[in-house]
N, C-alpha and C. Protein backbone atom coordinates (compact mmCIF):
# COMPACT_ATOMS: atom_id res chain seq x y z
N UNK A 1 -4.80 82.07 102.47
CA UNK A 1 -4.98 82.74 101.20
C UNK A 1 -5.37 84.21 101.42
N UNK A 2 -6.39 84.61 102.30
CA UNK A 2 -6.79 86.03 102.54
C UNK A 2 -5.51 86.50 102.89
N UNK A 3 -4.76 86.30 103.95
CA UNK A 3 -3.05 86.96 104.44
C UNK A 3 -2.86 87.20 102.85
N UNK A 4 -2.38 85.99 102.13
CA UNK A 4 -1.72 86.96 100.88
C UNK A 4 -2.21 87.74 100.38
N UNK A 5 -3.36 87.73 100.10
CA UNK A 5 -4.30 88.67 99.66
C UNK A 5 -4.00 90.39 100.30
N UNK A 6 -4.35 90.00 101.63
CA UNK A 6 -3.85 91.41 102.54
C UNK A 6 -2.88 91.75 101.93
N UNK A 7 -1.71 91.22 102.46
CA UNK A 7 -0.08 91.88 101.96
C UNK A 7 0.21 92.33 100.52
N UNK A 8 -0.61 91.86 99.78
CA UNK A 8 -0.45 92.11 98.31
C UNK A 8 -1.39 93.20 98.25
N UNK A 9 -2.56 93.26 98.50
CA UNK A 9 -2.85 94.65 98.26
C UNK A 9 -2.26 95.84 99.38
N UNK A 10 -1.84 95.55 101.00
CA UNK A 10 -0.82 96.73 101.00
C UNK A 10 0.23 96.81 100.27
N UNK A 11 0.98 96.39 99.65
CA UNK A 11 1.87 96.69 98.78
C UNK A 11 1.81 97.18 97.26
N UNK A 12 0.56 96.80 97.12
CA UNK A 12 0.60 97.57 95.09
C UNK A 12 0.01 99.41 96.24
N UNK A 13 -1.03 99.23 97.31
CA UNK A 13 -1.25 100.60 97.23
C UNK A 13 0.27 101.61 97.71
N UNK A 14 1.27 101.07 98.84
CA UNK A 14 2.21 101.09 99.14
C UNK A 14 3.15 101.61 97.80
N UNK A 15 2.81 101.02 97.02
CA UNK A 15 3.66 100.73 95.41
C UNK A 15 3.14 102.23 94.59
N UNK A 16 1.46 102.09 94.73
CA UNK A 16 1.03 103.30 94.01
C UNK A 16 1.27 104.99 94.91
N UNK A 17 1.40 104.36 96.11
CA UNK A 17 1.39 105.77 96.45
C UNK A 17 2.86 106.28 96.44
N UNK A 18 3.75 105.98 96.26
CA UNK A 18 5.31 106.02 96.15
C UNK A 18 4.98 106.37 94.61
N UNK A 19 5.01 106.08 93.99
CA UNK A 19 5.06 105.58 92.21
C UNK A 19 4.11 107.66 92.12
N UNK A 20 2.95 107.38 92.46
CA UNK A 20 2.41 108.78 92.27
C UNK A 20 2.58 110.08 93.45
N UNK A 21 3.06 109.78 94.62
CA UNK A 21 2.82 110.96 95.47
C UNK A 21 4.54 110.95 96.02
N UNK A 22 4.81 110.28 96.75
CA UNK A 22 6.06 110.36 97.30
C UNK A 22 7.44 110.49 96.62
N UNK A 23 7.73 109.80 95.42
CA UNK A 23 8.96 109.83 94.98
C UNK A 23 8.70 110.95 93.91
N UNK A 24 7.48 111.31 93.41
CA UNK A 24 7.94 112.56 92.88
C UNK A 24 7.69 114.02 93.44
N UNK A 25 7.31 114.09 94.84
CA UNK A 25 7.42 115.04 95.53
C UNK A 25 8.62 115.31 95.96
N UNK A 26 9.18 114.16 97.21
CA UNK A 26 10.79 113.87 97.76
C UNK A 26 12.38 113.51 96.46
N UNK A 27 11.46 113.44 95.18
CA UNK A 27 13.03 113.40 94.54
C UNK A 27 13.35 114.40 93.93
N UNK A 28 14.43 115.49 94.01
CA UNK A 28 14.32 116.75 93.16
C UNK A 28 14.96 116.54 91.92
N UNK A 29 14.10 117.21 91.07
CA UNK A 29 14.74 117.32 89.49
C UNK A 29 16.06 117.93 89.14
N UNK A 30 16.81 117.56 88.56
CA UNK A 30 18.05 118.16 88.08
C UNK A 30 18.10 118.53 86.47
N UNK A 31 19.04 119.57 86.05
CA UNK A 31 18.90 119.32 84.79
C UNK A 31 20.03 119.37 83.76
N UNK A 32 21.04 118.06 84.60
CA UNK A 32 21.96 117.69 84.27
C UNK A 32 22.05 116.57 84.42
N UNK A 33 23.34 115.67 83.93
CA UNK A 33 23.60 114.20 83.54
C UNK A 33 22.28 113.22 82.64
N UNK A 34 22.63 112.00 82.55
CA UNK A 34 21.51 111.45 81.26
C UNK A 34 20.77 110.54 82.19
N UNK A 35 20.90 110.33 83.31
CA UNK A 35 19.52 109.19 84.34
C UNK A 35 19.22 110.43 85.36
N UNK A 36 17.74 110.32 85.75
CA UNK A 36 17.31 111.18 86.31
C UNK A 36 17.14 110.44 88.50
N UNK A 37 17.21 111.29 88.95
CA UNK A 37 17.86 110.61 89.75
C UNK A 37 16.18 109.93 90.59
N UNK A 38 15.06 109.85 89.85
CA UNK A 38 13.90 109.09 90.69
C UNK A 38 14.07 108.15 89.93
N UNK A 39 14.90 107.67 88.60
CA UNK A 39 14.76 106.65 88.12
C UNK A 39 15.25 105.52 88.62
N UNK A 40 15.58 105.42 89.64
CA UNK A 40 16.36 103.88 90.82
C UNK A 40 15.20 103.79 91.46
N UNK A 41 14.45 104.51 92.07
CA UNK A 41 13.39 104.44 93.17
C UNK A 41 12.20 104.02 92.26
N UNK A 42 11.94 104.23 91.18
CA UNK A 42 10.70 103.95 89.88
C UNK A 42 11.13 102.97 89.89
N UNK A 43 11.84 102.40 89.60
CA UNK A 43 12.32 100.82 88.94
C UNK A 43 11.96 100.13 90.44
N UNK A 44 12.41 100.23 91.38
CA UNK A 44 12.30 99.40 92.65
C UNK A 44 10.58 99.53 92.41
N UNK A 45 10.33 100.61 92.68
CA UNK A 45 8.75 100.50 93.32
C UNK A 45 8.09 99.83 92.29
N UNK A 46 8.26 99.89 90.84
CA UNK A 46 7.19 99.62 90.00
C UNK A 46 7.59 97.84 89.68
N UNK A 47 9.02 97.52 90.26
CA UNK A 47 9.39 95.55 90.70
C UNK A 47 8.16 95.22 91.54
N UNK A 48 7.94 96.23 92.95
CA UNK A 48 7.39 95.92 93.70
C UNK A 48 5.89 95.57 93.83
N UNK A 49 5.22 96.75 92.26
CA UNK A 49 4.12 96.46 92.32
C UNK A 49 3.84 95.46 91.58
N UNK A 50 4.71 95.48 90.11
CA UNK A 50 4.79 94.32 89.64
C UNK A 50 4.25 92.57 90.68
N UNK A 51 5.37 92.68 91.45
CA UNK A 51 5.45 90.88 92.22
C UNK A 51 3.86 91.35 92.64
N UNK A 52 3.73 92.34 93.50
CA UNK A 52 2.63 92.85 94.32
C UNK A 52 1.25 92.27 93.68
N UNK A 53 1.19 92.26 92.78
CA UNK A 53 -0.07 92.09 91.55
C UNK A 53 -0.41 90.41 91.28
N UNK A 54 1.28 89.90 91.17
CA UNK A 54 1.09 88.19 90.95
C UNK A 54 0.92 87.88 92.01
N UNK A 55 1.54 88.09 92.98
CA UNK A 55 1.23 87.50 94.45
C UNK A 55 -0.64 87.49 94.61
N UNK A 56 -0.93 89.37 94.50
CA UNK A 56 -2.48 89.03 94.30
C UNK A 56 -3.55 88.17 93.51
N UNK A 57 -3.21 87.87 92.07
CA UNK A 57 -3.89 86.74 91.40
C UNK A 57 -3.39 85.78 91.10
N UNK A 58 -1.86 85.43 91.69
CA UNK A 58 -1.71 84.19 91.30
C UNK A 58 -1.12 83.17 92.67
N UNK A 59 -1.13 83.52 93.51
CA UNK A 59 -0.84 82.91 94.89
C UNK A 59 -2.11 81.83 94.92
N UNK A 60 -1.39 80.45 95.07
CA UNK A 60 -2.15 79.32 95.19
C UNK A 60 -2.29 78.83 97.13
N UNK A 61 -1.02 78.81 97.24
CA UNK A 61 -0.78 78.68 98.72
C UNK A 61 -1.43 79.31 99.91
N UNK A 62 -1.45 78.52 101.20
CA UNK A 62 -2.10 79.48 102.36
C UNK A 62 -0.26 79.90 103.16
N UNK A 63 -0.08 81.31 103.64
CA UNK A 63 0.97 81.39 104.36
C UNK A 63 1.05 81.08 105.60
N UNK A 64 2.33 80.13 105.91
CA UNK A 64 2.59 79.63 107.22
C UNK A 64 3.16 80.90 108.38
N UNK A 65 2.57 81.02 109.05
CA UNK A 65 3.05 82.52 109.77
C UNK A 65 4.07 81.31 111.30
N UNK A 66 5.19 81.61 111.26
CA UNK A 66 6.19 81.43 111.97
C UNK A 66 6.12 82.23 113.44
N UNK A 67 5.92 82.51 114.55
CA UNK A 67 6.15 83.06 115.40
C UNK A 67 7.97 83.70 116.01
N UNK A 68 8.59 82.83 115.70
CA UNK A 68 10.00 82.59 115.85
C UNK A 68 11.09 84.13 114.74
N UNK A 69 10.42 83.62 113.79
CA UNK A 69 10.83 83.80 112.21
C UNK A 69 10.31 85.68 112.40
N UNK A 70 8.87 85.48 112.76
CA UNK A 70 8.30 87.18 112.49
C UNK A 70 9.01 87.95 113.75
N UNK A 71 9.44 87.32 115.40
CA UNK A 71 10.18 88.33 115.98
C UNK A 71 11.33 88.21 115.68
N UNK A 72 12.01 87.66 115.07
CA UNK A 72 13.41 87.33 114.79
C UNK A 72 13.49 89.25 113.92
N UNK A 73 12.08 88.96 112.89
CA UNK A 73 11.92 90.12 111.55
C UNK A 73 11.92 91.23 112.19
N UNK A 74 10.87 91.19 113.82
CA UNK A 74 10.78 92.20 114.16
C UNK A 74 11.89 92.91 114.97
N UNK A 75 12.78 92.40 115.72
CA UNK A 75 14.08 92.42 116.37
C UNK A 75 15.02 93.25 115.60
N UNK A 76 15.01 92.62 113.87
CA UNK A 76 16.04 93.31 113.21
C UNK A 76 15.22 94.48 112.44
N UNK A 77 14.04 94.96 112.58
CA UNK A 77 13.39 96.12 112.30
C UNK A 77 13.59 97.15 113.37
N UNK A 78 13.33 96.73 114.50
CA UNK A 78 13.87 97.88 116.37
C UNK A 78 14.85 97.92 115.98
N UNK A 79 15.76 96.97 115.72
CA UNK A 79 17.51 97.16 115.45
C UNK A 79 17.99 97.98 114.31
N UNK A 80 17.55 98.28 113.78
CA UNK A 80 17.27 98.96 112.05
C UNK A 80 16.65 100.69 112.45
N UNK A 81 15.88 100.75 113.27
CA UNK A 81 15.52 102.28 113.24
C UNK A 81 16.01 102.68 114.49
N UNK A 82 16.90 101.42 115.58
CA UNK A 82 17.51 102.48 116.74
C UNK A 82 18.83 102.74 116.04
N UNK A 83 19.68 101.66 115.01
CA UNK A 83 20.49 102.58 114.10
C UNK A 83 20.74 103.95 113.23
N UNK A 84 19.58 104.13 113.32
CA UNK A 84 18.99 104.98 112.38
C UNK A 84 19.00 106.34 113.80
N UNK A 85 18.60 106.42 114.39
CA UNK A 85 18.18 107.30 115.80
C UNK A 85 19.53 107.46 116.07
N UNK A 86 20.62 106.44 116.38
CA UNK A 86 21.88 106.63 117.14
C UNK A 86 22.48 107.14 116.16
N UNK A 87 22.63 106.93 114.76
CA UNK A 87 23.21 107.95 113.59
C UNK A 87 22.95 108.88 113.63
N UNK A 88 21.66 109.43 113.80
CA UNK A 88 21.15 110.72 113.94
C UNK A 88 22.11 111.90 115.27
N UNK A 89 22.30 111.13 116.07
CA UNK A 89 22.72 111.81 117.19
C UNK A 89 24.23 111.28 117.28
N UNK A 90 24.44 110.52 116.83
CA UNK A 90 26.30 110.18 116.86
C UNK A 90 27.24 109.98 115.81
N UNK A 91 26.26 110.25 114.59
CA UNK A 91 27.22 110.04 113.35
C UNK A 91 27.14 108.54 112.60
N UNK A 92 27.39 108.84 111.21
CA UNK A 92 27.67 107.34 110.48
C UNK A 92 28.70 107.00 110.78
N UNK A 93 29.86 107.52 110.58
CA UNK A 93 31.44 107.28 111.14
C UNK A 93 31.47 106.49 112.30
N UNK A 94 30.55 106.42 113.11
CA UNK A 94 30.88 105.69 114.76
C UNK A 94 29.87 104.46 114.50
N UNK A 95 28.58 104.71 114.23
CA UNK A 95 27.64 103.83 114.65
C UNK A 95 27.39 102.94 113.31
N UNK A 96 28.17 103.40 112.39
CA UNK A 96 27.95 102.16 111.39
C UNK A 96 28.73 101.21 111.23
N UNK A 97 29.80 100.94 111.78
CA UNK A 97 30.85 99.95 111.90
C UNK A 97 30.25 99.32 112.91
N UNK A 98 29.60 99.70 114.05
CA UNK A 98 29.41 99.27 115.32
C UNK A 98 27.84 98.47 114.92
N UNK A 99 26.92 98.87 114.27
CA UNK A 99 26.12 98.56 113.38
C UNK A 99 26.24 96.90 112.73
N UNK A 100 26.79 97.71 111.83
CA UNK A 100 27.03 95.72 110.68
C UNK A 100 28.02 94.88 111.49
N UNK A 101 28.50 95.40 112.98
CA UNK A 101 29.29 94.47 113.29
C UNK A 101 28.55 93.09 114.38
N UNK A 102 27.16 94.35 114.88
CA UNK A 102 26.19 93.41 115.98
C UNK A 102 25.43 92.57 114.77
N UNK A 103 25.32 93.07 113.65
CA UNK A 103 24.06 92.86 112.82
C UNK A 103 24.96 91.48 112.46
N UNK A 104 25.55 91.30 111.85
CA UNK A 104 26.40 90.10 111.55
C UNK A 104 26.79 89.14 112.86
N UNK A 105 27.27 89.46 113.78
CA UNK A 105 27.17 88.70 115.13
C UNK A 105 26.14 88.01 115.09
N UNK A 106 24.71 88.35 115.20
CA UNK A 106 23.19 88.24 115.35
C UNK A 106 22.83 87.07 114.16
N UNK A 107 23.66 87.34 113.17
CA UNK A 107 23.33 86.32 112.04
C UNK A 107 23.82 84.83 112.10
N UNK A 108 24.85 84.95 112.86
CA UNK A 108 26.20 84.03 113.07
C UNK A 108 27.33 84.16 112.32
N UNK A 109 27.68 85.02 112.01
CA UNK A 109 28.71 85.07 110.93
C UNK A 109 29.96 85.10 112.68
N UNK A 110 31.05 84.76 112.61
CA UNK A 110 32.05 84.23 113.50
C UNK A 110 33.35 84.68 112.43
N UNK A 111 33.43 84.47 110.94
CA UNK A 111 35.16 84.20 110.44
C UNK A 111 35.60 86.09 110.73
N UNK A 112 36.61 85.89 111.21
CA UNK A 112 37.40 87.33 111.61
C UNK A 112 37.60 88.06 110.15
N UNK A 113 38.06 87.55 108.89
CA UNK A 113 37.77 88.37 108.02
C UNK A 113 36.89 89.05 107.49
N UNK A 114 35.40 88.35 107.43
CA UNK A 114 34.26 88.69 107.27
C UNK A 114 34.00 89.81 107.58
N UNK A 115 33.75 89.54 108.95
CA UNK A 115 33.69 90.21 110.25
C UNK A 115 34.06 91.63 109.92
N UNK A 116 35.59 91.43 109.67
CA UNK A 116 36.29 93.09 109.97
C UNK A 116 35.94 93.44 108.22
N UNK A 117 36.02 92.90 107.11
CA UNK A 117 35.35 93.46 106.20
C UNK A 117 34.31 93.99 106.04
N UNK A 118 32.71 93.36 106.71
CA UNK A 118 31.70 94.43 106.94
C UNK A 118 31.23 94.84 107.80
N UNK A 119 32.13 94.91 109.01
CA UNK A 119 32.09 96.43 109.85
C UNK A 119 32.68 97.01 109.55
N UNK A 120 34.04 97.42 108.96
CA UNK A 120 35.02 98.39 109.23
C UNK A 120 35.52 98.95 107.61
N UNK A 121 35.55 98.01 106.45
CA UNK A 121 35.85 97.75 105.05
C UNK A 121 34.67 98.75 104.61
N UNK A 122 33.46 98.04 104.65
CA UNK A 122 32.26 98.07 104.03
C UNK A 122 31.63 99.58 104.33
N UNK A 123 31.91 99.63 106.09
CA UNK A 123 31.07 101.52 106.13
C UNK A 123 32.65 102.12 105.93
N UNK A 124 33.63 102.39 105.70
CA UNK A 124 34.75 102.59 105.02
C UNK A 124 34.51 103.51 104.09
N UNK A 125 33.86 102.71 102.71
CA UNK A 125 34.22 102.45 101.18
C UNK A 125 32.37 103.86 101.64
N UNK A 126 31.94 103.16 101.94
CA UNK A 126 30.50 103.76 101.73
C UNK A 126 30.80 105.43 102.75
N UNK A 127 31.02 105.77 103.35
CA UNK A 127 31.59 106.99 103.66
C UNK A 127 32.43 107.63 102.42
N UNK A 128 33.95 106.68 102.38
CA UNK A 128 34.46 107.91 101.15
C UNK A 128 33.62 107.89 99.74
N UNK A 129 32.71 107.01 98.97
CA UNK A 129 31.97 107.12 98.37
C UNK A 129 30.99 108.56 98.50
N UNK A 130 30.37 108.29 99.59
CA UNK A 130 28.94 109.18 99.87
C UNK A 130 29.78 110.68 100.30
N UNK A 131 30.45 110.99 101.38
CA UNK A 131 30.88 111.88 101.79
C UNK A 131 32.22 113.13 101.00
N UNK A 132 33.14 111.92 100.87
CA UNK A 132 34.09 112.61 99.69
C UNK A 132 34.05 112.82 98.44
N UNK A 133 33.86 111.51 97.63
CA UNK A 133 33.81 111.79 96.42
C UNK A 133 32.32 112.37 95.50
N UNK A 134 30.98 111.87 96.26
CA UNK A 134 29.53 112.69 95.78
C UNK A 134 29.74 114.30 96.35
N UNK A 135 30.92 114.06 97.57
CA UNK A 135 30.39 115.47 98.83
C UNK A 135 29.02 115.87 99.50
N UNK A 136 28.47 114.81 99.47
CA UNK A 136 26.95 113.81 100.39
C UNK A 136 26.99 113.95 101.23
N UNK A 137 26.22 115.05 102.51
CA UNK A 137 26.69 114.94 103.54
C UNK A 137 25.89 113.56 104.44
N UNK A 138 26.44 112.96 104.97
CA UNK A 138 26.00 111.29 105.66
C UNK A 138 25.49 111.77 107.15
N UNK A 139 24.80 111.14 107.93
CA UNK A 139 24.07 111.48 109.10
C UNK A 139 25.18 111.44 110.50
């Protein structure tokens, strides 16, 4: 019961400090089109504090902590910011196909369509999206 307790209050402060310091420092104002563009990141964070809050007073349960399960979490977190590092220095174009293609391996996904749909389909669509048609420049 205390674990949930923990995790729920890092996350409403997690929640508040995004909600008041971070997303409206890091999102810049525009003063054009009719959604403002911190309004995707408000909605996530303020879901988050939302659950964040029931989890804190209404969690009945004690959490089973998995050993297996949390390096499995932590594996695909190293794997998640050395993507992030090798984009930095080699591009989205190279390392994101190469990316969702280990990341899916790792999961078990095996069918060859899959497969070549989200490595090669998927950072595809999300390049000419981000790069051509916003003119976004991608890492």
């Amino acid at each position: 019961m205390l674990l949930n307790r923990i995790s729920a209050t890092f996350f409403i402060v997690f929640a508040l400090l995004m909600l008041f310091y971070i997303i409206p420092t890091q999102v810049e104002e525009v003063d054009y089109g009719w959604v403002s563009p911190a309004t995707i990141p408000n909605l996530v964070v303020g879901f988050i504090l939302v659950l964040a809050c029931i989890q804190l007073f209404f969690t009945r349960t004690a959490p089973q902590l998995q050993l297996g399960v949390l390096l499995r979490a932590c594996g695909f977190f190293c794997l998640g910011l050395s993507t992030l590092w090798a984009m930095s220095v080699f591009g989205f174009i190279y390392i994101a196909p190469l990316s969702a293609l280990f990341i899916m391996l790792l999961i078990g996904e095996r069918r060859i369509l899959w497969l070549t749909i989200g490595s090669a389909v998927i950072p595809f669509i999300i390049w000419l999206i981000i790069d051509v048609l916003l003119n976004r420049q991608l890492p």
